[in-house]
N, C-alpha and C. Protein backbone atom coordinates (compact mmCIF):
# COMPACT_ATOMS: atom_id res chain seq x y z
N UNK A 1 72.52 5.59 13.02
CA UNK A 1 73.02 6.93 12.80
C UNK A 1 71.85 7.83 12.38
N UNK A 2 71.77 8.91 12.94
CA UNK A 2 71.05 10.04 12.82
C UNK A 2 70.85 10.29 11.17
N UNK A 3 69.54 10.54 10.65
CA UNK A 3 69.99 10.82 9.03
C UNK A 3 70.34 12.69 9.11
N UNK A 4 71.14 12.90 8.24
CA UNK A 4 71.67 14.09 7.96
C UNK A 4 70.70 15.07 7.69
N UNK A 5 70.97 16.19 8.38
CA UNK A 5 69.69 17.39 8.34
C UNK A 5 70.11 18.10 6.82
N UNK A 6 68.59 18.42 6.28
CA UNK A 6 68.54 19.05 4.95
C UNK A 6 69.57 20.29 5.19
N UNK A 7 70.07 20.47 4.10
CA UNK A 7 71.00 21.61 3.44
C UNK A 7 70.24 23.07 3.19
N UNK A 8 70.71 23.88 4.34
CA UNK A 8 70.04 25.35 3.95
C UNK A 8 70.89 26.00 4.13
N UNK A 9 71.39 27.17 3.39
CA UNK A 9 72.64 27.76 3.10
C UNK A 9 72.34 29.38 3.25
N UNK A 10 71.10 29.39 3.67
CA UNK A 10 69.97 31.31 3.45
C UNK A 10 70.76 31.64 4.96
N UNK A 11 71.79 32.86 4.17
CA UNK A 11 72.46 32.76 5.64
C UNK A 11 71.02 33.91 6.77
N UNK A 12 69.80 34.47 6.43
CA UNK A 12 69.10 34.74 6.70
C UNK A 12 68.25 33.71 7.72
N UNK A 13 68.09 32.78 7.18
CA UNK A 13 67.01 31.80 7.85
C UNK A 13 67.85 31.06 9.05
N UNK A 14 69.37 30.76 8.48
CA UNK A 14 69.94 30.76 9.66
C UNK A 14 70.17 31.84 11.09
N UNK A 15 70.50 32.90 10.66
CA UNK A 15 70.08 34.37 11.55
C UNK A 15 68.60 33.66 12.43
N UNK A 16 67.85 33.76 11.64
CA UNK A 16 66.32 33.70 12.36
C UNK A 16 66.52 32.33 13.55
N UNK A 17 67.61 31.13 12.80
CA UNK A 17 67.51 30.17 13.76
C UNK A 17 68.46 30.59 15.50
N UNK A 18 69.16 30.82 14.86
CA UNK A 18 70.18 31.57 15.80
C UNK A 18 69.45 32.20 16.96
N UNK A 19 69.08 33.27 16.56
CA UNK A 19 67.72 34.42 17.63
C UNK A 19 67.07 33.33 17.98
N UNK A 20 66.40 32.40 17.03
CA UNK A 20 65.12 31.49 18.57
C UNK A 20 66.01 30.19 18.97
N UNK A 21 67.18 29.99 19.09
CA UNK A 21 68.09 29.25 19.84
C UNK A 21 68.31 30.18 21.19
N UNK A 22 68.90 31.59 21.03
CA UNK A 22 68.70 32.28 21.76
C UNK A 22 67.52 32.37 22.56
N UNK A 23 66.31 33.02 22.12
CA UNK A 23 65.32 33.11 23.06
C UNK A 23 64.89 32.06 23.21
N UNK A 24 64.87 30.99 23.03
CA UNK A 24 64.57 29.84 23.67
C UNK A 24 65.35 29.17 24.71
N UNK A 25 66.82 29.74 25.22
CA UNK A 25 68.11 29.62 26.24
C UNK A 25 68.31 28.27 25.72
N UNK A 26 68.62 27.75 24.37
CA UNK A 26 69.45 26.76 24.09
C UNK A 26 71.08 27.23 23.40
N UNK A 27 70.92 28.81 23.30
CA UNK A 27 72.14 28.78 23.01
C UNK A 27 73.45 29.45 24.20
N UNK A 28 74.28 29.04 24.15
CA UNK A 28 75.46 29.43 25.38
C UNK A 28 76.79 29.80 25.11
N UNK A 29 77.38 30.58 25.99
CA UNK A 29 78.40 31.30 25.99
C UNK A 29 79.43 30.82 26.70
N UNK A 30 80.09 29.52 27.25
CA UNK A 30 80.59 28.87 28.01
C UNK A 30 82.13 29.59 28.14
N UNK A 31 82.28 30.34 29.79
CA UNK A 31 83.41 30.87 29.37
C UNK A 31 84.54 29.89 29.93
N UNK A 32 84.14 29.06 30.39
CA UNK A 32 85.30 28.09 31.58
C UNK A 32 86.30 27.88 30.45
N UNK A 33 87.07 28.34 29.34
CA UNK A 33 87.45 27.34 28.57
C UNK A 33 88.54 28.86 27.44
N UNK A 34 88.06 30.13 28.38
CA UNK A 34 88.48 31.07 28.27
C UNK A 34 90.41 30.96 27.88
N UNK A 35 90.99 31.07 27.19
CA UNK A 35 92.53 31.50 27.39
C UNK A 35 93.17 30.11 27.59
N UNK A 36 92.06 28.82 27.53
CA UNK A 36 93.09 27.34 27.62
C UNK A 36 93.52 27.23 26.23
N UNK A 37 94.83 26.57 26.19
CA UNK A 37 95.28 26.42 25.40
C UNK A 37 95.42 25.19 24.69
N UNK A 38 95.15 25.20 23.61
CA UNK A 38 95.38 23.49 23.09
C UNK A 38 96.56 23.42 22.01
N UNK A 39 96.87 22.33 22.19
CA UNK A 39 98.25 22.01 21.02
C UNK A 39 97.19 20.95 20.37
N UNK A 40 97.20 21.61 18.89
CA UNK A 40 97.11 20.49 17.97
C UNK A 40 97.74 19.41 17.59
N UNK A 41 97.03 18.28 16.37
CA UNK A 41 98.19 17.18 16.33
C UNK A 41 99.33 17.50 15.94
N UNK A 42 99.70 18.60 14.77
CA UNK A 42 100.54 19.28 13.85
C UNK A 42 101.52 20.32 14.88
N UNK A 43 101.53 20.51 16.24
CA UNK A 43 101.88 20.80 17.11
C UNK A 43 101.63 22.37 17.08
N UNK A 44 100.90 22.85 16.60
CA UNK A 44 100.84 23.87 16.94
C UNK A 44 99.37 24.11 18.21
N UNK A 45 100.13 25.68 18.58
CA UNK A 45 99.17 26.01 20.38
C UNK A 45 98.71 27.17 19.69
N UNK A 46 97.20 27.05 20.05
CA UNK A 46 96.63 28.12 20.18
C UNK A 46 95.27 28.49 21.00
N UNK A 47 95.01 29.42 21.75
CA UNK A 47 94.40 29.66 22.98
C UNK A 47 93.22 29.81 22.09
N UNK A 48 92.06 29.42 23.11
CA UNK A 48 90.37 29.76 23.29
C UNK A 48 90.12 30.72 23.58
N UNK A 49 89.19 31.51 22.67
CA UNK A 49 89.02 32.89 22.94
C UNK A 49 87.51 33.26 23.12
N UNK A 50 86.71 32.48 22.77
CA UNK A 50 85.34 32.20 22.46
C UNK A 50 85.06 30.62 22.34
N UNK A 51 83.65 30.37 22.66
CA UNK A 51 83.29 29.42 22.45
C UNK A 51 81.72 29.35 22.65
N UNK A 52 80.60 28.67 21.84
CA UNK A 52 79.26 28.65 21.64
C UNK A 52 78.89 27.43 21.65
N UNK A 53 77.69 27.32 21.92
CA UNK A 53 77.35 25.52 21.88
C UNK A 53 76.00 25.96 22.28
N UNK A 54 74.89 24.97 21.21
CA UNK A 54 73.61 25.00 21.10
C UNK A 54 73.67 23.72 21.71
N UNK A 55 72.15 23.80 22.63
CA UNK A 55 71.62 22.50 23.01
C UNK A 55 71.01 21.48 22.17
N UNK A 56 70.74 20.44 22.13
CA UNK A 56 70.47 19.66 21.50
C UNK A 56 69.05 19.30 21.48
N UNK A 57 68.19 19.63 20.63
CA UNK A 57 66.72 19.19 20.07
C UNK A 57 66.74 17.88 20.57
N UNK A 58 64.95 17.47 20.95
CA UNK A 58 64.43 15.82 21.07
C UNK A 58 64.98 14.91 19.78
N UNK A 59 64.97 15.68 18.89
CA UNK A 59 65.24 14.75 17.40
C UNK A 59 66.89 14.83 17.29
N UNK A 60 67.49 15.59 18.00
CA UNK A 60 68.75 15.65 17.27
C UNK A 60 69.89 14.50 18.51
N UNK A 61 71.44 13.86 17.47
CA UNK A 61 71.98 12.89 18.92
C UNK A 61 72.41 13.52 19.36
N UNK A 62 72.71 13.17 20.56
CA UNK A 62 72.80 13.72 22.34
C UNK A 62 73.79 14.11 21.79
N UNK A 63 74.74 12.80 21.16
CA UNK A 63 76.28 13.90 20.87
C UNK A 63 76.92 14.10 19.50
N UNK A 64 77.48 15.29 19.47
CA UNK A 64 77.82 15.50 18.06
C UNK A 64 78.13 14.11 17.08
N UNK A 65 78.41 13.88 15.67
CA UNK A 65 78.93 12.79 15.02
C UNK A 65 80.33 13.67 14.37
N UNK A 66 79.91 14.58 14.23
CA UNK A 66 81.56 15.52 13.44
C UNK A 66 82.46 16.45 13.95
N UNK A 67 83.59 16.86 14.19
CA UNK A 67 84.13 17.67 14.19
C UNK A 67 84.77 18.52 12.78
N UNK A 68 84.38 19.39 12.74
CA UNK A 68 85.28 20.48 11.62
C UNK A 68 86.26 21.45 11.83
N UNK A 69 87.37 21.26 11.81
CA UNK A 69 88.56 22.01 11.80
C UNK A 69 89.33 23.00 10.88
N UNK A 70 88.73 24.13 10.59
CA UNK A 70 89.09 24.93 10.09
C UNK A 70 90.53 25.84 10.44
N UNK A 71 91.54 25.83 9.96
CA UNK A 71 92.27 26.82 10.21
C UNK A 71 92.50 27.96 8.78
N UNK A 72 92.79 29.43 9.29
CA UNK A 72 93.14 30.44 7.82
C UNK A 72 94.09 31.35 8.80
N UNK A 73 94.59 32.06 7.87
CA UNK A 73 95.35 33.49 8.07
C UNK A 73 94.39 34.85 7.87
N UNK A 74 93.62 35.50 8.52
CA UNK A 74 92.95 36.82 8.04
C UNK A 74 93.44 37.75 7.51
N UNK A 75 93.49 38.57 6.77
CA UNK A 75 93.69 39.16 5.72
C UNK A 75 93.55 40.49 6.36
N UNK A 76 94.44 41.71 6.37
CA UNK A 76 94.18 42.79 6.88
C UNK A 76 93.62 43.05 8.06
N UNK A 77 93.58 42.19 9.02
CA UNK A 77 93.71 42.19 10.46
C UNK A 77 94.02 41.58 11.75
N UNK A 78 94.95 42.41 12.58
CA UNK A 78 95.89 41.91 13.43
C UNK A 78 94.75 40.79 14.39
N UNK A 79 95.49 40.01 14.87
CA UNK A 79 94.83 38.92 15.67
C UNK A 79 93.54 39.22 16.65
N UNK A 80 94.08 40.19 17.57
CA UNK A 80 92.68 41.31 18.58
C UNK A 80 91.58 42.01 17.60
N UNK A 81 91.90 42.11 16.54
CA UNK A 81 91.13 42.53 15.73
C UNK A 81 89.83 42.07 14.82
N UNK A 82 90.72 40.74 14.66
CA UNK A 82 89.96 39.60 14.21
C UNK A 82 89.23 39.01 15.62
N UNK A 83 89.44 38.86 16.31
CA UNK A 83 88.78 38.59 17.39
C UNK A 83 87.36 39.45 17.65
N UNK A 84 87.43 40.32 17.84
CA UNK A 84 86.45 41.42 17.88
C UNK A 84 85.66 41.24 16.42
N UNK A 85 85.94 41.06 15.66
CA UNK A 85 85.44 41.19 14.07
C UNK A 85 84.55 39.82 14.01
N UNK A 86 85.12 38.48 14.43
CA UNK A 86 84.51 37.68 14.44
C UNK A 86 82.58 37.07 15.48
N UNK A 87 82.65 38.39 15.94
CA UNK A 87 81.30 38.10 16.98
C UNK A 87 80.25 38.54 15.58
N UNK A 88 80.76 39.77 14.33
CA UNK A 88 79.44 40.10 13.54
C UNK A 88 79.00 38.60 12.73
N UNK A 89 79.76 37.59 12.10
CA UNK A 89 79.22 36.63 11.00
C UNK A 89 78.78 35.48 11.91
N UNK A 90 79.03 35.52 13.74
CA UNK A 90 78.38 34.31 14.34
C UNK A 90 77.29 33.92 14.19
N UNK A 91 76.01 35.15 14.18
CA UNK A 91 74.60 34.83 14.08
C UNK A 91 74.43 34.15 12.88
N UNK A 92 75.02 34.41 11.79
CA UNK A 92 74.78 33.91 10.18
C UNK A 92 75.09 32.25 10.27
N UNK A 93 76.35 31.79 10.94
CA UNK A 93 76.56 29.95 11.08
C UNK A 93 75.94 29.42 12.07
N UNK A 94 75.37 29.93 13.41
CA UNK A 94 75.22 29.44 14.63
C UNK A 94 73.81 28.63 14.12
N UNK A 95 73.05 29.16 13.28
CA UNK A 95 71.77 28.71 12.98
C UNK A 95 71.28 27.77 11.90
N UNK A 96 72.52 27.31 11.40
CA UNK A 96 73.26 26.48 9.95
C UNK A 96 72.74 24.54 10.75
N UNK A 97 71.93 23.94 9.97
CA UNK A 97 71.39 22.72 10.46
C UNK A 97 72.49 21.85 10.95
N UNK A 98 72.42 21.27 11.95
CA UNK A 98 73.14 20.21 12.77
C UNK A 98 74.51 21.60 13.42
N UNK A 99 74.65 22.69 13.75
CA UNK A 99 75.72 23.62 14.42
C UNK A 99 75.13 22.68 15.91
N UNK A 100 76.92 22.18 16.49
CA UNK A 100 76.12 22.28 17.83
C UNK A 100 76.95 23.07 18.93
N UNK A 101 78.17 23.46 18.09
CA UNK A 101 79.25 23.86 19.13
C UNK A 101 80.91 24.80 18.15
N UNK A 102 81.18 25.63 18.93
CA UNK A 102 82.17 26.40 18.19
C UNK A 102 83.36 26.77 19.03
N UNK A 103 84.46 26.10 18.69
CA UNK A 103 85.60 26.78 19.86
C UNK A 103 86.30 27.70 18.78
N UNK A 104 86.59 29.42 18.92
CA UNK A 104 87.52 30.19 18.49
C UNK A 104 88.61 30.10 18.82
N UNK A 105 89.79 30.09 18.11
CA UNK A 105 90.97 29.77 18.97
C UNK A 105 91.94 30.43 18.05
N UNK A 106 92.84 31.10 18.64
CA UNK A 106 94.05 32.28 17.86
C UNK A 106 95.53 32.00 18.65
N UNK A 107 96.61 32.14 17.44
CA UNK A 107 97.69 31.93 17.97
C UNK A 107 98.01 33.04 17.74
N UNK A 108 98.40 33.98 18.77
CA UNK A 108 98.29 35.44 18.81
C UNK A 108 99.68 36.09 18.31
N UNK A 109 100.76 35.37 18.39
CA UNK A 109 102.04 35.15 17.55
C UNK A 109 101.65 35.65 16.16
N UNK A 110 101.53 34.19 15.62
CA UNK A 110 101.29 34.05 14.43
C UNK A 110 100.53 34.69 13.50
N UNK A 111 99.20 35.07 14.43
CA UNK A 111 97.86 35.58 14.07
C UNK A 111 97.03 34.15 13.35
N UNK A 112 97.42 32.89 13.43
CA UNK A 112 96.96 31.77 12.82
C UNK A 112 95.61 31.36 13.10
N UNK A 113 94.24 31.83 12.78
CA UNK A 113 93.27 31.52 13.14
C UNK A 113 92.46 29.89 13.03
N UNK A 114 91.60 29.52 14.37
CA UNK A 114 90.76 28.33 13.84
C UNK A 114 89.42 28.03 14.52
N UNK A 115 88.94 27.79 14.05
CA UNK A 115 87.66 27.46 14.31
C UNK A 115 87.35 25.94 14.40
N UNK A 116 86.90 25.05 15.58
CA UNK A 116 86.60 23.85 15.72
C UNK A 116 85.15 23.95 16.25
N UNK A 117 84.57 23.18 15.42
CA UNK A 117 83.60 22.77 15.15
C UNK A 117 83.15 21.60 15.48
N UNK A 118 81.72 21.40 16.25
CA UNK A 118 80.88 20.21 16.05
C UNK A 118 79.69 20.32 15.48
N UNK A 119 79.28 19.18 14.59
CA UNK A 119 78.15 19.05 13.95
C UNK A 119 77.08 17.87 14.26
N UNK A 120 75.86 17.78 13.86
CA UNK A 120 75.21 16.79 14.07
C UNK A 120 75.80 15.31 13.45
N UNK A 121 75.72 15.61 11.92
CA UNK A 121 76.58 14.48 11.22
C UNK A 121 77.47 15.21 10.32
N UNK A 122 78.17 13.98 10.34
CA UNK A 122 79.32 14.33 8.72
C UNK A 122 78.87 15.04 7.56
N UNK A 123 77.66 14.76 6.91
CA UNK A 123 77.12 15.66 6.15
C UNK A 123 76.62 17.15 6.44
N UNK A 124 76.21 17.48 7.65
CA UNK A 124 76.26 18.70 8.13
C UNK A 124 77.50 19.69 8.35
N UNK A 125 78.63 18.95 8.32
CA UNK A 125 79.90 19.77 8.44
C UNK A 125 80.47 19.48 7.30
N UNK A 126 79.93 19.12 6.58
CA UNK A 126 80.39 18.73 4.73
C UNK A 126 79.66 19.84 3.73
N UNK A 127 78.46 20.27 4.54
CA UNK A 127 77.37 21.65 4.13
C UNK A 127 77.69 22.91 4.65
N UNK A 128 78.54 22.56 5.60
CA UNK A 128 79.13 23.82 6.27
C UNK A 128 80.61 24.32 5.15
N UNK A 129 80.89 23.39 5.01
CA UNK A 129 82.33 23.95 4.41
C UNK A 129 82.26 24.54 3.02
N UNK A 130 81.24 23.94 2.77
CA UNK A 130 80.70 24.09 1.16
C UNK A 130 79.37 25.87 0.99
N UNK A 131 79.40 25.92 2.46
CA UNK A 131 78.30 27.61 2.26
C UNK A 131 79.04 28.63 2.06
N UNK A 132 78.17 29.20 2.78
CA UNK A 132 78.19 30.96 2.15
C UNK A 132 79.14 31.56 3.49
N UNK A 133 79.35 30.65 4.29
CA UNK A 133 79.69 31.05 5.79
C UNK A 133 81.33 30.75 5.34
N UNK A 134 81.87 30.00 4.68
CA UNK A 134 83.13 29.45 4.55
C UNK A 134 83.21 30.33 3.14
N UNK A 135 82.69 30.30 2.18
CA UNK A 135 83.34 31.36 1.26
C UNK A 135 83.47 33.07 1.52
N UNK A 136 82.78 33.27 2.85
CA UNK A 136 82.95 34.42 3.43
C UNK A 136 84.72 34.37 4.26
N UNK A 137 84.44 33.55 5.19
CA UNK A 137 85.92 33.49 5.21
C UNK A 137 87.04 33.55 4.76
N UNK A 138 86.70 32.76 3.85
CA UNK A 138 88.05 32.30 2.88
C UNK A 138 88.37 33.75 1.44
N UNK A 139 86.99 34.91 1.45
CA UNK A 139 87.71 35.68 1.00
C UNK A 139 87.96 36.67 1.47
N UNK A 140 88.02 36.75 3.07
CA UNK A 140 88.65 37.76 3.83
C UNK A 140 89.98 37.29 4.40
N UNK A 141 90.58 35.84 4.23
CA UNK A 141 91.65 35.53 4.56
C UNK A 141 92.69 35.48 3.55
N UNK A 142 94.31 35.81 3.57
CA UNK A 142 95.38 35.51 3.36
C UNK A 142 95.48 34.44 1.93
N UNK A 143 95.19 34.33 0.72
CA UNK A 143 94.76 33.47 -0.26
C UNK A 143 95.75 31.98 0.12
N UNK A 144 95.44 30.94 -0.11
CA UNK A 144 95.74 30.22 0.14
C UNK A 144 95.67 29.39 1.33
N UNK A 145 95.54 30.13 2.41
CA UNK A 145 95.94 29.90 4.12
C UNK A 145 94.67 28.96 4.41
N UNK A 146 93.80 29.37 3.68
CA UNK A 146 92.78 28.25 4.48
C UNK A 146 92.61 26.84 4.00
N UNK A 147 92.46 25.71 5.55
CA UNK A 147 92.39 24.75 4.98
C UNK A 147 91.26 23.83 6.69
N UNK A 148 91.03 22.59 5.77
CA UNK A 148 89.97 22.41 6.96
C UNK A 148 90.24 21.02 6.85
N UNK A 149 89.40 20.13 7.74
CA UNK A 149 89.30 18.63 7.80
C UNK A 149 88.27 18.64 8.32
N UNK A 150 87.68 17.57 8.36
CA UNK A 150 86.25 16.56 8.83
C UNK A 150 86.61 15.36 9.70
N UNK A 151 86.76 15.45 11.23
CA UNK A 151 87.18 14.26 11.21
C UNK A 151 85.75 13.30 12.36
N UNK A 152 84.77 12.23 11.74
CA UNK A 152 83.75 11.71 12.00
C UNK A 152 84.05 11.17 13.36
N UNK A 153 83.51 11.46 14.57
CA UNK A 153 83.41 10.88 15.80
C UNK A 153 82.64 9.61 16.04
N UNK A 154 83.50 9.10 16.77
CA UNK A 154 82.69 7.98 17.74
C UNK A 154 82.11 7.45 18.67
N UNK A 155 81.58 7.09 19.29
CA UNK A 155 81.62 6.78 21.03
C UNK A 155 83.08 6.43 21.87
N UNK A 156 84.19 6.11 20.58
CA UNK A 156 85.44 5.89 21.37
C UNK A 156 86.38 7.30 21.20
N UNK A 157 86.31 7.93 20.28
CA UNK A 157 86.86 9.22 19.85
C UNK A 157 86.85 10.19 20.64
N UNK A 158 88.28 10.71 21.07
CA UNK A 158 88.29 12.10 21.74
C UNK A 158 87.84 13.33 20.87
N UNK A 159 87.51 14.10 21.28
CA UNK A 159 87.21 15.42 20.49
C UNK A 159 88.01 16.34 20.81
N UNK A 160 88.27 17.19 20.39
CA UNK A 160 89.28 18.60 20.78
C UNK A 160 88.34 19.44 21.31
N UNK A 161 86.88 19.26 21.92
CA UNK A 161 86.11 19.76 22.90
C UNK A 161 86.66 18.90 24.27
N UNK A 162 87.40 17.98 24.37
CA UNK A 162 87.29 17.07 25.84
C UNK A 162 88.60 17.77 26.74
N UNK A 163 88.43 17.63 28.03
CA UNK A 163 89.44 18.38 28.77
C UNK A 163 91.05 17.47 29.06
N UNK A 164 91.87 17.60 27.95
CA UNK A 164 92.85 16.45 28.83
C UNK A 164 93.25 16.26 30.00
C-alpha cells in the first residue's frame, strides 16, 4: 500500500496545485456522466451534475484506495443555485494531497446535496474531512444535515465511479 501523502490544509497551496494540474492537462472535466443518475445504498437518486478527476503522478497508485461520501443540505440556496455556487471552492480541494476524482451529484427535489470522492489513501480522505474545505461546507449547510463515510477500496470493490 501506497504510504499516505503528508497533510496540507493551506487552502492556498492547494489553489496553486490545482492551476499546475491544470496547466499541466492532468486535470479534466469528464462530461459523459452528465445527468446519470445513481441510486445510493440508502436508496436514494440523485443525478451528476459535474465531475473532475486528476491524473495520476509516477509516484501516486494507478487507482484510487478511498472513496469519500459526503452528503449535506445547503443552507440558503435552491439546488441550481448551489450548483452554480459550487464551481468557486473547487480550485481550493482539487489541489488537497491524494484528490483524484469528484462526482457532484443533486437531488433536485429535495435539494439533497453530495459529493463522492476518490482519494489516494484512506488517510487522505480522513485529511479531507477534517480541513478547511469540509468546515467550509458544513457552515454553509442546513446544521446538522451533513454527514460523510470513508469507505476503503479494493481490487475487488465497486466504486460509485463504475458504470453499472
Amino acid at each position: 500500500m501506497t504510504e499516505p501523502t503528508p497533510v496540507t490544509s493551506s487552502p492556498l497551496r492547494s489553489f496553486l496545485n490545482t492551476f499546475n494540474y491544470l496547466l499541466r492537462g492532468r486535470l479534466h472535466f469528464p462530461q459523459d456522466r452528465q445527468d446519470q443518475e445513481l441510486t445510493m445504498a440508502d436508496g436514494q437518486t440523485l443525478a451528476i451534475f459535474r465531475q473532475a478527476r486528476v491524473d495520476p503522478a509516477p509516484d501516486q497508485p494507478q487507482n484510487p484506495q478511498a472513496t469519500l461520501i459526503v452528503r449535506f443540505q445547503v443552507a440558503r440556496l435552491t439546488a441550481r443555485q448551489n450548483e452554480l455556487f459550487s464551481l468557486l471552492p473547487m480550485p481550493f480541494f482539487i489541489g488537497l494531497p491524494g484528490f483524484r476524482s469528484k462526482l457532484w451529484t443533486v437531488n433536485r427535489q429535495t435539494g439533497i446535496s453530495q459529493g463522492i470522492y476518490q482519494w489516494d489513501t484512506v488517510q487522505d480522505a480522513e485529511n479531507y474531512a477534517k480541513s478547511f474545505a469540509m468546515d467550509f461546507m458544513t457552515r454553509r449547510s442546513v446544521p446538522g444535515s451533513v454527514s460523510w463515510q470513508i469507505i476503503p477500496q479494493t481490487s475487488m470493490s465497486p466504486t460509485p465511479f463504475s458504470r453499472a
